[in-house]
Protein backbone atom coordinates (compact mmCIF):
# COMPACT_ATOMS: atom_id res chain seq x y z
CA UNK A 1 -67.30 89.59 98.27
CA UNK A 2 -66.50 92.12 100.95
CA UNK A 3 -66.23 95.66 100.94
CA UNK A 4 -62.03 95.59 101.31
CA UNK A 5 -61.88 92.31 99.01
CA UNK A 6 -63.80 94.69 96.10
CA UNK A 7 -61.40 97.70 96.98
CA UNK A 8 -58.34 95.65 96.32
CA UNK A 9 -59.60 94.14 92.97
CA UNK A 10 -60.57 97.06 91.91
CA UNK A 11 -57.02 98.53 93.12
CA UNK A 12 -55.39 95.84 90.84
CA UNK A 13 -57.26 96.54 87.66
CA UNK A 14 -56.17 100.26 88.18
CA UNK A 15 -52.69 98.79 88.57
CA UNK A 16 -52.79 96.48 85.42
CA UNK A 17 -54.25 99.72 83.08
CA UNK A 18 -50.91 102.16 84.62
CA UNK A 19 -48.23 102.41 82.68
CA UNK A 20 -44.50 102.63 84.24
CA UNK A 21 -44.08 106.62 82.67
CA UNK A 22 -47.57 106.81 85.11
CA UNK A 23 -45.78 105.64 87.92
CA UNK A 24 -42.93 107.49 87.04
CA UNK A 25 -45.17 110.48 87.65
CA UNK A 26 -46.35 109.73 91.11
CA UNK A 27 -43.29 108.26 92.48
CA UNK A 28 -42.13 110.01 95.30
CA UNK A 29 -38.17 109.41 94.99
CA UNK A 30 -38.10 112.28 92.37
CA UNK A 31 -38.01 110.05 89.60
CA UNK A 32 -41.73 111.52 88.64
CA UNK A 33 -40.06 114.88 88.61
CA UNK A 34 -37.32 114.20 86.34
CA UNK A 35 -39.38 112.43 84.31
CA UNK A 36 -42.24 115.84 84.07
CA UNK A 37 -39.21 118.03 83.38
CA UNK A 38 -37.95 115.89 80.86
CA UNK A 39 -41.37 115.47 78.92
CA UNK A 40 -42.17 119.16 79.45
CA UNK A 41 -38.48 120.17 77.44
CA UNK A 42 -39.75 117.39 74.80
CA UNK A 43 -42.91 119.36 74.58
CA UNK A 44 -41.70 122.48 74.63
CA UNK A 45 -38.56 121.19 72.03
CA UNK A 46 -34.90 122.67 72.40
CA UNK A 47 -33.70 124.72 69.89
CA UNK A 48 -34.63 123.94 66.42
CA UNK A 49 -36.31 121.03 67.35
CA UNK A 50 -39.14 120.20 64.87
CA UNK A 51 -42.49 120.43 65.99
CA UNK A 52 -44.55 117.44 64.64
CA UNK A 53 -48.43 117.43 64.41
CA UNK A 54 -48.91 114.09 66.65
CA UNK A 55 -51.59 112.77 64.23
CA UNK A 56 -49.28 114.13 61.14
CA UNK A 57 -45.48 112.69 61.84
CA UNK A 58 -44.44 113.36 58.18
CA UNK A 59 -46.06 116.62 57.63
CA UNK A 60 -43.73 118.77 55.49
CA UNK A 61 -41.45 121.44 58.10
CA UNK A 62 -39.18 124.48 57.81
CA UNK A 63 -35.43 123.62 58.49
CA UNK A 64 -33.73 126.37 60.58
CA UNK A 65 -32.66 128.37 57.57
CA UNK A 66 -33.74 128.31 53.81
CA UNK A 67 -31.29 125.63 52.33
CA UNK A 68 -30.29 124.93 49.25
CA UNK A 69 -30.99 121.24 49.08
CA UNK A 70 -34.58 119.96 49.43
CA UNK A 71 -33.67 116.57 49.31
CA UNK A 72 -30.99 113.79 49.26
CA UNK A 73 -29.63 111.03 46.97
CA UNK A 74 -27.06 109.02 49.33
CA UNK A 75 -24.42 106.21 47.08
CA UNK A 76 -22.87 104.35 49.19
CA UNK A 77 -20.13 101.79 48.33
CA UNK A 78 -20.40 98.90 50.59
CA UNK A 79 -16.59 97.67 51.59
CA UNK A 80 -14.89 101.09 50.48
CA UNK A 81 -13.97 101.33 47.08
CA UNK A 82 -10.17 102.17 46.61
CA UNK A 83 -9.52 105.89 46.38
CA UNK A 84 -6.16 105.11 44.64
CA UNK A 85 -7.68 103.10 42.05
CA UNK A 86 -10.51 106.44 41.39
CA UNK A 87 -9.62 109.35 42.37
CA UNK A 88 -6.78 110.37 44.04
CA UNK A 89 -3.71 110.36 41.94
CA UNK A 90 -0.41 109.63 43.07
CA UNK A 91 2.71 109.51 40.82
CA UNK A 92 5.29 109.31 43.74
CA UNK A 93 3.29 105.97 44.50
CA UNK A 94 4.00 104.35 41.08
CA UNK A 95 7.71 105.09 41.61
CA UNK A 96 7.78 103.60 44.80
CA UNK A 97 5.74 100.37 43.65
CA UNK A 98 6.85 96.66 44.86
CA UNK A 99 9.60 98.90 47.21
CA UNK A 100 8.97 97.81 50.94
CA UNK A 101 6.63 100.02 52.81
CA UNK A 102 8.99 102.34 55.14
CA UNK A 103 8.43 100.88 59.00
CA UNK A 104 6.99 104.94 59.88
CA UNK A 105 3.80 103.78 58.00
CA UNK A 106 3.45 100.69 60.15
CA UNK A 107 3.90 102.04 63.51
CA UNK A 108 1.27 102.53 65.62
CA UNK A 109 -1.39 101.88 63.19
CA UNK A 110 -4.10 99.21 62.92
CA UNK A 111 -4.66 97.14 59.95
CA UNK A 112 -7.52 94.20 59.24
CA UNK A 113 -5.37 92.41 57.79
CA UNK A 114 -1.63 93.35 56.32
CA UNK A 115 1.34 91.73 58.69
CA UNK A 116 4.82 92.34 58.70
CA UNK A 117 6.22 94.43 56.06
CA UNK A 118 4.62 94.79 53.00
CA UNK A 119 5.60 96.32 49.78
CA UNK A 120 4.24 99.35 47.87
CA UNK A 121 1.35 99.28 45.67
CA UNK A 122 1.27 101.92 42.67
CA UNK A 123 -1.81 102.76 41.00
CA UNK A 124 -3.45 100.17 38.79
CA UNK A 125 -4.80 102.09 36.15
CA UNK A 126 -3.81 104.91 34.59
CA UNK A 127 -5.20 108.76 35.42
CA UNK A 128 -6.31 111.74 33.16
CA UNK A 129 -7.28 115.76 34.35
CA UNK A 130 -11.20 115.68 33.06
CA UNK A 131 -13.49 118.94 31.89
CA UNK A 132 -12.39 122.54 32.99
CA UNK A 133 -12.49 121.84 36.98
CA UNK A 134 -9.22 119.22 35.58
CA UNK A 135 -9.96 116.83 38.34
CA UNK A 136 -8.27 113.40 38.11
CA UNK A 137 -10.10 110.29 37.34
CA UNK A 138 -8.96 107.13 36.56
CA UNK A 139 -9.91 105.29 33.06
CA UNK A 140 -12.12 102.78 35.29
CA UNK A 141 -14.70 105.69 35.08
CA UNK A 142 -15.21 106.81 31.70
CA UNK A 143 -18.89 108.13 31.90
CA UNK A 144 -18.36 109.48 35.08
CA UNK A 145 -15.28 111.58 33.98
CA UNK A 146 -17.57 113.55 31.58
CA UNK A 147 -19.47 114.95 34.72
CA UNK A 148 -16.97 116.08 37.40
CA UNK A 149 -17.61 119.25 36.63
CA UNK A 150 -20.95 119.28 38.52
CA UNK A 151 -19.10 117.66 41.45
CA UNK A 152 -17.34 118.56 44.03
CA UNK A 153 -14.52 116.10 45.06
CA UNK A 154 -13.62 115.52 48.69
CA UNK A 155 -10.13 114.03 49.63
CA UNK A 156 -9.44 113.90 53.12
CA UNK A 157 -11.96 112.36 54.96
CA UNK A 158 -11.05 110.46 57.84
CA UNK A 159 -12.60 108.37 60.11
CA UNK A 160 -11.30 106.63 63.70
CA UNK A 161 -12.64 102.71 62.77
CA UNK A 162 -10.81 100.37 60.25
CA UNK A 163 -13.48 97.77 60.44
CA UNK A 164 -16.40 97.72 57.64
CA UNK A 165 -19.64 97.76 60.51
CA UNK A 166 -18.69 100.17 63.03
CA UNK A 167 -17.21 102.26 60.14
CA UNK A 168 -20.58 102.20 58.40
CA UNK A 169 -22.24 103.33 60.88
CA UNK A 170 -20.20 106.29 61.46
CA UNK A 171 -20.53 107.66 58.19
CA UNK A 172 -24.40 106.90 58.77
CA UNK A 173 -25.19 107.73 62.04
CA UNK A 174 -22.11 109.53 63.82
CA UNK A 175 -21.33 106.92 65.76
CA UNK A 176 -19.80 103.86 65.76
CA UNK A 177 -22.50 101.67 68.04
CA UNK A 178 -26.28 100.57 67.02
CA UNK A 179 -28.64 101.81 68.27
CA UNK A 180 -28.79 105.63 66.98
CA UNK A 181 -30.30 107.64 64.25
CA UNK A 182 -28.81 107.33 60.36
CA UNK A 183 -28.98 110.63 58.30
CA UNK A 184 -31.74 109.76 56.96
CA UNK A 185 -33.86 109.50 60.03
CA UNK A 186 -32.41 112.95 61.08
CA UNK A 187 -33.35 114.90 58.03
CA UNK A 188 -37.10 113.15 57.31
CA UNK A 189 -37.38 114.31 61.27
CA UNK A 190 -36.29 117.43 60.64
CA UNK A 191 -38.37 118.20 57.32
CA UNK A 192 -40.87 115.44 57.05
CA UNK A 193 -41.49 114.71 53.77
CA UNK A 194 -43.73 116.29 50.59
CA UNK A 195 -45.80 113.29 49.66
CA UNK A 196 -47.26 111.12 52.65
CA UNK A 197 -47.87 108.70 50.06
CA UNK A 198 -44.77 107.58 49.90
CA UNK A 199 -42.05 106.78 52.93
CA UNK A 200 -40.21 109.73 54.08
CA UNK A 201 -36.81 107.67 53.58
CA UNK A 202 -36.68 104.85 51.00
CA UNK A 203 -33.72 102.19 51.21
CA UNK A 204 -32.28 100.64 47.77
CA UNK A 205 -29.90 97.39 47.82
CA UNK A 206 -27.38 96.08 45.37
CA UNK A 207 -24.69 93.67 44.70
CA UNK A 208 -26.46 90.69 46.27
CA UNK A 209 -25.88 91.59 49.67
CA UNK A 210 -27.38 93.74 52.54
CA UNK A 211 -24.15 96.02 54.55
CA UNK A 212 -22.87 93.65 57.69
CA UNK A 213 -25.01 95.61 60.35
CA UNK A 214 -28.15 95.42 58.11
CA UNK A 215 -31.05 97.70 58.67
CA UNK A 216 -29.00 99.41 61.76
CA UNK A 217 -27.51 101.82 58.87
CA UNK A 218 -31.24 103.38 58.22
CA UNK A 219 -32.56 103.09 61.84
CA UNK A 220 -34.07 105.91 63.45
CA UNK A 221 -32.73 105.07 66.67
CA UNK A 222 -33.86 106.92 69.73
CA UNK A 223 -36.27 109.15 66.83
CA UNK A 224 -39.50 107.76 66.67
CA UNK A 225 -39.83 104.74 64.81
CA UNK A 226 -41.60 106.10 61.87
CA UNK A 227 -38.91 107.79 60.50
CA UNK A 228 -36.59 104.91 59.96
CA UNK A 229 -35.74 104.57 56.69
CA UNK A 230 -37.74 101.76 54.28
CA UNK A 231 -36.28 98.95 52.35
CA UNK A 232 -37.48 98.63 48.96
CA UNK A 233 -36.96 96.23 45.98
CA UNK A 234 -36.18 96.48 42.32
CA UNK A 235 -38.35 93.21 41.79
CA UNK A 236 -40.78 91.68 43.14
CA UNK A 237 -43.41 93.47 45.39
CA UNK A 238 -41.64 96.97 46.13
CA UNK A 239 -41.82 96.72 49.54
CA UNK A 240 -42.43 92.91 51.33
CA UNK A 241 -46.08 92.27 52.09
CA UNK A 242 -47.46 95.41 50.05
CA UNK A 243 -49.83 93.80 48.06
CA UNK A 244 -52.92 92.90 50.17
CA UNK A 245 -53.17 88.71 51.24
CA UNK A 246 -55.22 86.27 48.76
CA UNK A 247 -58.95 87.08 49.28
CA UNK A 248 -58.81 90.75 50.98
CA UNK A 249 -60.15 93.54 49.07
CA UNK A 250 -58.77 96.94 49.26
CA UNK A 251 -61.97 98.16 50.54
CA UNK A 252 -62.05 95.37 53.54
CA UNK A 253 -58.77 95.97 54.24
CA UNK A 254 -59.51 99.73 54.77
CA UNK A 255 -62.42 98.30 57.00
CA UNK A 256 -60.12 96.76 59.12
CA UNK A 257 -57.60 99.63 59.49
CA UNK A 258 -60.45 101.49 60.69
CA UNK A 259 -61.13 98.98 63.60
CA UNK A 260 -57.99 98.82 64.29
CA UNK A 261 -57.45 103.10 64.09
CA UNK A 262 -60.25 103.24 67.11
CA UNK A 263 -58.61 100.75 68.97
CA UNK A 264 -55.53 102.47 69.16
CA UNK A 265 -56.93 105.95 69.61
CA UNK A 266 -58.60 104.27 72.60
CA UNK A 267 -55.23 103.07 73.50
CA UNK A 268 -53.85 106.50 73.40
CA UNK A 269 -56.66 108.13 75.50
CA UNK A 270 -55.56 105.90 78.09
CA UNK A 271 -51.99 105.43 78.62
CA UNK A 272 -50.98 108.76 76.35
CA UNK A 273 -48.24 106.75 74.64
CA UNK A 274 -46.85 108.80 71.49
CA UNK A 275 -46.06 105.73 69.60
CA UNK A 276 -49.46 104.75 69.48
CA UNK A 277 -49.97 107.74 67.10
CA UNK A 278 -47.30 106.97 65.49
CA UNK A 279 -48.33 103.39 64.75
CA UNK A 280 -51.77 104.68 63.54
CA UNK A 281 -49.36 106.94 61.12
CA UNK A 282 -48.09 103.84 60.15
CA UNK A 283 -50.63 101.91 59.14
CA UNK A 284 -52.29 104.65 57.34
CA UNK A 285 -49.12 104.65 55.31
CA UNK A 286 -48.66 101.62 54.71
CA UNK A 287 -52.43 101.75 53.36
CA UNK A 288 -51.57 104.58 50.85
CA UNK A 289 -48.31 103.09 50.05
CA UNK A 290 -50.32 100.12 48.55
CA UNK A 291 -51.31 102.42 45.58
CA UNK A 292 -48.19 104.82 45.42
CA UNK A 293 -45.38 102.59 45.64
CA UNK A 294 -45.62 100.02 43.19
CA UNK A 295 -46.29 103.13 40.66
CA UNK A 296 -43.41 104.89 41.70
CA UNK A 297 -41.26 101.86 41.65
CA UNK A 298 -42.29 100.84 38.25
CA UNK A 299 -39.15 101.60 36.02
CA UNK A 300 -40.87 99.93 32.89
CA UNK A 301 -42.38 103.11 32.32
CA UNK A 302 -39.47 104.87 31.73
CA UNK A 303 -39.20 105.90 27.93
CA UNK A 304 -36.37 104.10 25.87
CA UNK A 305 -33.55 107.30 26.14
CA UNK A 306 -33.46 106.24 29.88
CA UNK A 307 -33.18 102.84 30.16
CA UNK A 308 -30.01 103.70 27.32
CA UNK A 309 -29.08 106.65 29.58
CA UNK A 310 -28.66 104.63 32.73
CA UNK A 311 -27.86 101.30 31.23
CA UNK A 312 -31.08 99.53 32.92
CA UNK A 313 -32.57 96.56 32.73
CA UNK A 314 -36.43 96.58 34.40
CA UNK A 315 -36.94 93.82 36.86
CA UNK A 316 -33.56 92.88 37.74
CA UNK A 317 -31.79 93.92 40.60
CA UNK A 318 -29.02 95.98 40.10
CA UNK A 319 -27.12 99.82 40.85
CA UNK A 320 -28.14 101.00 37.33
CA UNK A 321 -31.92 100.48 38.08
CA UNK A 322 -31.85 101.51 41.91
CA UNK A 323 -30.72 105.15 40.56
CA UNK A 324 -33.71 105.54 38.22
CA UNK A 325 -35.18 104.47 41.01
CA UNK A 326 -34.08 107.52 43.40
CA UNK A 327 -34.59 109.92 40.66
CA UNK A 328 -38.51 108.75 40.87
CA UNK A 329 -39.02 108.45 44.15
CA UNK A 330 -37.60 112.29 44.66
CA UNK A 331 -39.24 113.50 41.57
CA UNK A 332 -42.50 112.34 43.41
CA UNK A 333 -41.58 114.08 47.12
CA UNK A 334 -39.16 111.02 48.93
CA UNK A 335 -37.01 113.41 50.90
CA UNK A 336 -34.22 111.12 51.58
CA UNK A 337 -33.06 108.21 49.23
CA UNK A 338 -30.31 105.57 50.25
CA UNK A 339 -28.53 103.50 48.00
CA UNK A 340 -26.46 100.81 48.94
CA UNK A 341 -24.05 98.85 46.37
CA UNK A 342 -22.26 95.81 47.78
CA UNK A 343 -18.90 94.20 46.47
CA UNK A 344 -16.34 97.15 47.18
CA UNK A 345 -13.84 95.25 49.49
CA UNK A 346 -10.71 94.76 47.61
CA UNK A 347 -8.72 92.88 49.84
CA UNK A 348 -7.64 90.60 46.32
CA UNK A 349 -8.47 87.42 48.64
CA UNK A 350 -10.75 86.38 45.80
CA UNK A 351 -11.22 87.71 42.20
CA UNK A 352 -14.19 89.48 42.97
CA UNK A 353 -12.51 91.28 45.79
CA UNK A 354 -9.47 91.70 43.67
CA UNK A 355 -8.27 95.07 42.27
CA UNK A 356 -7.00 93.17 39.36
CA UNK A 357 -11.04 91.47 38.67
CA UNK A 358 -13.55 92.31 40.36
CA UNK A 359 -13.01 95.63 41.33
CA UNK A 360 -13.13 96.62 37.19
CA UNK A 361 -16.84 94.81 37.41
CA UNK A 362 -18.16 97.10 40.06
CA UNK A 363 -16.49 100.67 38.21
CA UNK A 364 -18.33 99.30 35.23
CA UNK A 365 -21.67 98.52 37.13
CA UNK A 366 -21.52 101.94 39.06
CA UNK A 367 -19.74 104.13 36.27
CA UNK A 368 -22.82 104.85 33.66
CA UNK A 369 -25.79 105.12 35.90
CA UNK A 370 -24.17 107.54 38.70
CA UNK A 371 -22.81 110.25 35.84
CA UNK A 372 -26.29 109.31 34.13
CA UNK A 373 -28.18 110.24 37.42
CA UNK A 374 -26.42 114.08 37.36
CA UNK A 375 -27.18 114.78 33.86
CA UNK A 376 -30.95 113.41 34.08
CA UNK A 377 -31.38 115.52 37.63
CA UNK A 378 -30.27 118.58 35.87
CA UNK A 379 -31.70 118.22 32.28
CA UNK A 380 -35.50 118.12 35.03
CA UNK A 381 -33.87 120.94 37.00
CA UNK A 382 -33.69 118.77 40.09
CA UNK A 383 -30.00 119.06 40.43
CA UNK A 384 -30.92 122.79 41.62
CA UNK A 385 -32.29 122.05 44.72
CA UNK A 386 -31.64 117.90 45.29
CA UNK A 387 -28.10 116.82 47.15
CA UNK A 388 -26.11 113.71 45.62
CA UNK A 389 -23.58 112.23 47.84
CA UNK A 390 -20.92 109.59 46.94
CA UNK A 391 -18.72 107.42 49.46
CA UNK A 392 -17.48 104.99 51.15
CA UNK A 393 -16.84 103.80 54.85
CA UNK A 394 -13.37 104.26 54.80
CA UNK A 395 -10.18 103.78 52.86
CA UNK A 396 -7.46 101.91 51.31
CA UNK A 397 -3.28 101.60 51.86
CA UNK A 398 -1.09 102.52 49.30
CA UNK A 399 0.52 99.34 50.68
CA UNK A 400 -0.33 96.16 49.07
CA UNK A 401 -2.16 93.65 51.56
CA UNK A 402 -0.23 90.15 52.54
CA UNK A 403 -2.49 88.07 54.39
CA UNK A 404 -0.12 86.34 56.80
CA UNK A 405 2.86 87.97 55.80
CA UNK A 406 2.70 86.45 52.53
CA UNK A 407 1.85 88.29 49.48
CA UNK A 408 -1.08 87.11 47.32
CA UNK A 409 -1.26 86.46 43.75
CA UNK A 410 -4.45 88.85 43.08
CA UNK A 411 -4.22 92.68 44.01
CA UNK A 412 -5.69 93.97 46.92
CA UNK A 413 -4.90 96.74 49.53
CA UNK A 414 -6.01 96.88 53.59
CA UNK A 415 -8.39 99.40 55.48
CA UNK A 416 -7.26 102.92 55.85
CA UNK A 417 -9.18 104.74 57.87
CA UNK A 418 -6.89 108.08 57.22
CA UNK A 419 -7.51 109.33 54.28
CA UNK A 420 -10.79 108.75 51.92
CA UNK A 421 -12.39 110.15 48.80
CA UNK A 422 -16.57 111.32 48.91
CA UNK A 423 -17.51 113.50 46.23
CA UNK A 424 -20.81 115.93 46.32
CA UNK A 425 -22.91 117.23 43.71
CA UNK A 426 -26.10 119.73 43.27
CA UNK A 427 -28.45 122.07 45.72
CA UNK A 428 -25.89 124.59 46.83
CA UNK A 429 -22.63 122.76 46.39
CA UNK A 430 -19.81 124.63 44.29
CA UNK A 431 -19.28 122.45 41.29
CA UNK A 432 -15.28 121.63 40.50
CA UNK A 433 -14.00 121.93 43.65
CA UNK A 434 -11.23 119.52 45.10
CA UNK A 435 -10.99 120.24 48.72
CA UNK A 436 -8.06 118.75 50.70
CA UNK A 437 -5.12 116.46 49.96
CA UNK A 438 -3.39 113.97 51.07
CA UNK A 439 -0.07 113.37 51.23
CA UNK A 440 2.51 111.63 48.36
CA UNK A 441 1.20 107.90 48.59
CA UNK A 442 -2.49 109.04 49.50
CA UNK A 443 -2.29 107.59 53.29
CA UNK A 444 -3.40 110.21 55.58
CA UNK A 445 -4.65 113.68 54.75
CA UNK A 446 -2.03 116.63 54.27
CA UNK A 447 -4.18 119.33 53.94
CA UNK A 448 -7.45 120.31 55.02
CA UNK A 449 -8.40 117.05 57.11
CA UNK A 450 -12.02 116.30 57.51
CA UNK A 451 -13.29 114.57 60.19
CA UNK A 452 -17.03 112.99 59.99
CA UNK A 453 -18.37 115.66 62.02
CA UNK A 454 -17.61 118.34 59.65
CA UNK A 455 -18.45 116.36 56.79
CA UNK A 456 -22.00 115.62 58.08
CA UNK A 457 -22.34 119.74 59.85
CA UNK A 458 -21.93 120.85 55.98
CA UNK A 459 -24.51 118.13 54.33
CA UNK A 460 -26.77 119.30 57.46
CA UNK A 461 -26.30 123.14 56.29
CA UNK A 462 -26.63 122.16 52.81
CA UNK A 463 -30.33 120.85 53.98
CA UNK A 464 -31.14 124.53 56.49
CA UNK A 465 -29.93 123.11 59.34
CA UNK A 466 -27.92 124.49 62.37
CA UNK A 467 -26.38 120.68 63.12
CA UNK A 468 -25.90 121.65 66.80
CA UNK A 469 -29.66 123.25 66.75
CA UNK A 470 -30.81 119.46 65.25
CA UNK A 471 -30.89 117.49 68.55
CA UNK A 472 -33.14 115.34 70.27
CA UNK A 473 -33.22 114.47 73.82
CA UNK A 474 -32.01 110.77 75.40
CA UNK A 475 -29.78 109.43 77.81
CA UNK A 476 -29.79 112.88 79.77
CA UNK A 477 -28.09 114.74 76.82
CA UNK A 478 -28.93 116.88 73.25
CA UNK A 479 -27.87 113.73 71.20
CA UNK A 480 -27.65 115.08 67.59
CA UNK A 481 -25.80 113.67 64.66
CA UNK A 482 -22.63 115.41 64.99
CA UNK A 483 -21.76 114.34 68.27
CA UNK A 484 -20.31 115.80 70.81
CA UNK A 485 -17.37 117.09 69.38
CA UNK A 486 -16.64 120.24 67.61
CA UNK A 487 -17.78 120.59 63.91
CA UNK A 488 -17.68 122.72 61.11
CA UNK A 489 -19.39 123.59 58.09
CA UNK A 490 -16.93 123.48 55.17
CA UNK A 491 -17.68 126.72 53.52
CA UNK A 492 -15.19 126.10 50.59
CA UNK A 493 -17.69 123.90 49.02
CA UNK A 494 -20.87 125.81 49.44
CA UNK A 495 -21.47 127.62 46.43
């Protein structure tokens, strides 16, 4: 082989070991420049933007300010429960039941699936003032009703997307495309988490169904990867693949993490990737997790009080046993728990998506173990400083739906994305509140509207953060979870 034969192979190998933010670096268009400035403001971090140990991604961190809330219990009801049927009590709407719907409601607005004209829906079940704050609940939610005096209600949310995914994701993320960080991802990010033996942000599933975009609602998006949020289960192994294969001891596994560990810290001396450390990070979790987890998730050793409190039943799968669940899995330093209950869609298609069916089985499924959550948080004195959260992703016309024109025989109502209910509870919230109000028939907010970028600035401020100070760099702009829009905090229910 000749001298310029041996230059060029060797040339190549260079080539195959450079990686394109290498090339990036040298190129002479001013790409490379762009690219330095842009890694030099990651390094150097705008404005409140957490500064993570590379070898420690879930190290615990300061927020901006000392907040209230250390942590977060999210309840989420998949397909948007009906407001009208819960919460929001309207008598003009019971006089103006089976009466056409007046053509000014119509116009202009989108629907999934009412047509025509349809007629007025009242109120299905009847409402009562509860405890001294004398907010309205229906009878569907008897338990609860003897704890909405640690809550504060919220009225008037609104939202711009009438369709279930995109209007997930909103609530979750901001935003109403895949492919950016949930709330979840922002505050583990933001605060890490106080046990790295157990994931940062845990992800718990009922009603038999995962939400229509799936695992987009606890992605970390453009974040690093290791602070998307992780799906657990109520049976089974806690998290998939957790227990270690037939024939692999715990101390050959660890063997073979430590291989692996100097492979990729080899890796990393050479191409300087970040998300080879956070892989390692991974790993080493996952490692821990093996040992942690499956205690944590263990409900069985609950004493019998609590399993009467919350109405469980260890080993199944169900809403009543996913909130023990959050309550250990924050007792033992989870920053961020999601909850996810499917089976809220009341379209009245089908009995279970029927106001009339269906829609009773979920308020009894949810009803004991969400008021049982608040009093077992504050009878441990973690209601002080931990942040409950209630909603759905949009919701529902006082109008009742007709599929085709045509009125149904079971009770439903359509997608409203102008006016829906979220309630709060705990670390600095001001128990009792109702903030806003919406207008005779509950259709669009009156008073006090409040767009999604409010409502997440004021869980955000809740935690110690500044939510325009919480940003992370992509695309060319501060991407942060609030958008680009103006937002407030909404001071009237910070205690």
């Amino acid at each position: 082989m000749n001298l310029e034969s041996l230059l060029s192979e060797t040339h190549l190998r260079s080539l195959e070991r450079e990686t394109r933010r290498q090339f990036l670096t040298r190129c002479t268009t001013g790409l490379g420049a762009l690219f330095l400035a842009n890694q030099a403001g990651k390094a150097a971090g705008g404005p409140g933007m957490p500064q993570h140990d590379s070898s420690n991604p879930f190290e615990s961190l300061p927020p901006h300010f000392r907040g209230k809330a250390k942590r977060v219990i999210y309840l989420h009801m998949i397909g948007a429960p009906s407001q009208l049927e819960l919460f929001d009590f309207k008598p003009d709407l019971q006089r103006l039941d089976g009466q056409p719907c007046p053509q000014s409601f119509l116009e202009g607005k989108n629907f999934a699936f009412i047509q025509g004209t349809p007629n007025m829906l009242g109120p299905q079940f009847p409402f009562k003032q509860h405890g001294h704050s004398g907010a309205w609940v229906s009878d569907r939610l008897p338990h609860f009703s003897k704890v909405v005096d640690e809550v504060s209600f919220i009225k008037t949310l609104q939202t711009d997307q009438f369709n279930h995914g995109p209007a997930q994701l909103m609530v979750h993320s901001g935003h109403a495309r895949i492919g950016y960080p949930s709330i979840g991802s922002w505050v583990t990010w933001g605060l890490g988490t106080e046990n790295t033996d157990l994931p940062g942000f845990v992800v718990l599933l009922s009603g038999g169904r995962i939400p229509r975009v799936g695992k987009a609602l606890w992605s970390s998006g453009f974040l690093p990867s290791v602070y998307q949020g992780v799906q657990c289960r109520s049976h089974g192994d806690p998290v998939l693949n957790v227990s270690n294969p037939g024939g692999i001891s715990r101390d050959l596994r660890r063997s073979a993490l430590d291989t692996l560990k100097d492979i990729n810290e080899k890796t990393h001396s050479d191409f300087g990737d970040p998300e080879t450390l956070t892989r390692i990070a991974q790993y080493e979790m996952a490692f821990r997790m093996q040992m942690a987890v499956p205690d944590a998730m263990d409900i069985s050793q609950e004493p019998a009080h609590i399993h009467e409190l919350y109405g469980t039943a260890p080993g199944e799968e169900s809403f009543a046993n996913n909130c023990v669940l959050a309550r250990r899995l924050i007792e033992r330093g989870t920053r961020y728990v999601q909850l996810f209950d499917w089976g809220w869609d009341s379209h009245g298609a089908g009995r279970q998506e029927a106001l009339n069916a269906g829609f009773q089985d979920k308020c009894r499924e949810v009803d004991q173990p969400m008021a049982a959550l608040i009093m077992d948080l504050k009878q441990r004195g973690l209601l002080e400083d931990t942040l409950v959260v209630w909603s759905g992703e949009f919701g529902r016309t006082p109008m009742r739906e007709n599929r085709g024109g045509v009125e149904m025989k079971l009770i439903g109502r359509d997608h409203n994305p102008g006016a829906f209910t979220a309630w709060i509870a705990g670390a600095g919230v001001k128990p009792g509140v109702t903030y806003g109000e919406t207008d005779e028939v509950g259709y669009s907010a009156a008073v006090d509207p409040v767009p999604l970028e409010d409502y997440h600035a004021t869980l955000l401020h809740l935690l110690g953060f500044e939510h325009k100070h919480l940003n992370y760099p992509f695309q060319g702009l501060d991407q942060r979870l609030t958008g680009v829009k103006d937002a407030k905090v909404i001071k009237d229910l910070l205690a």
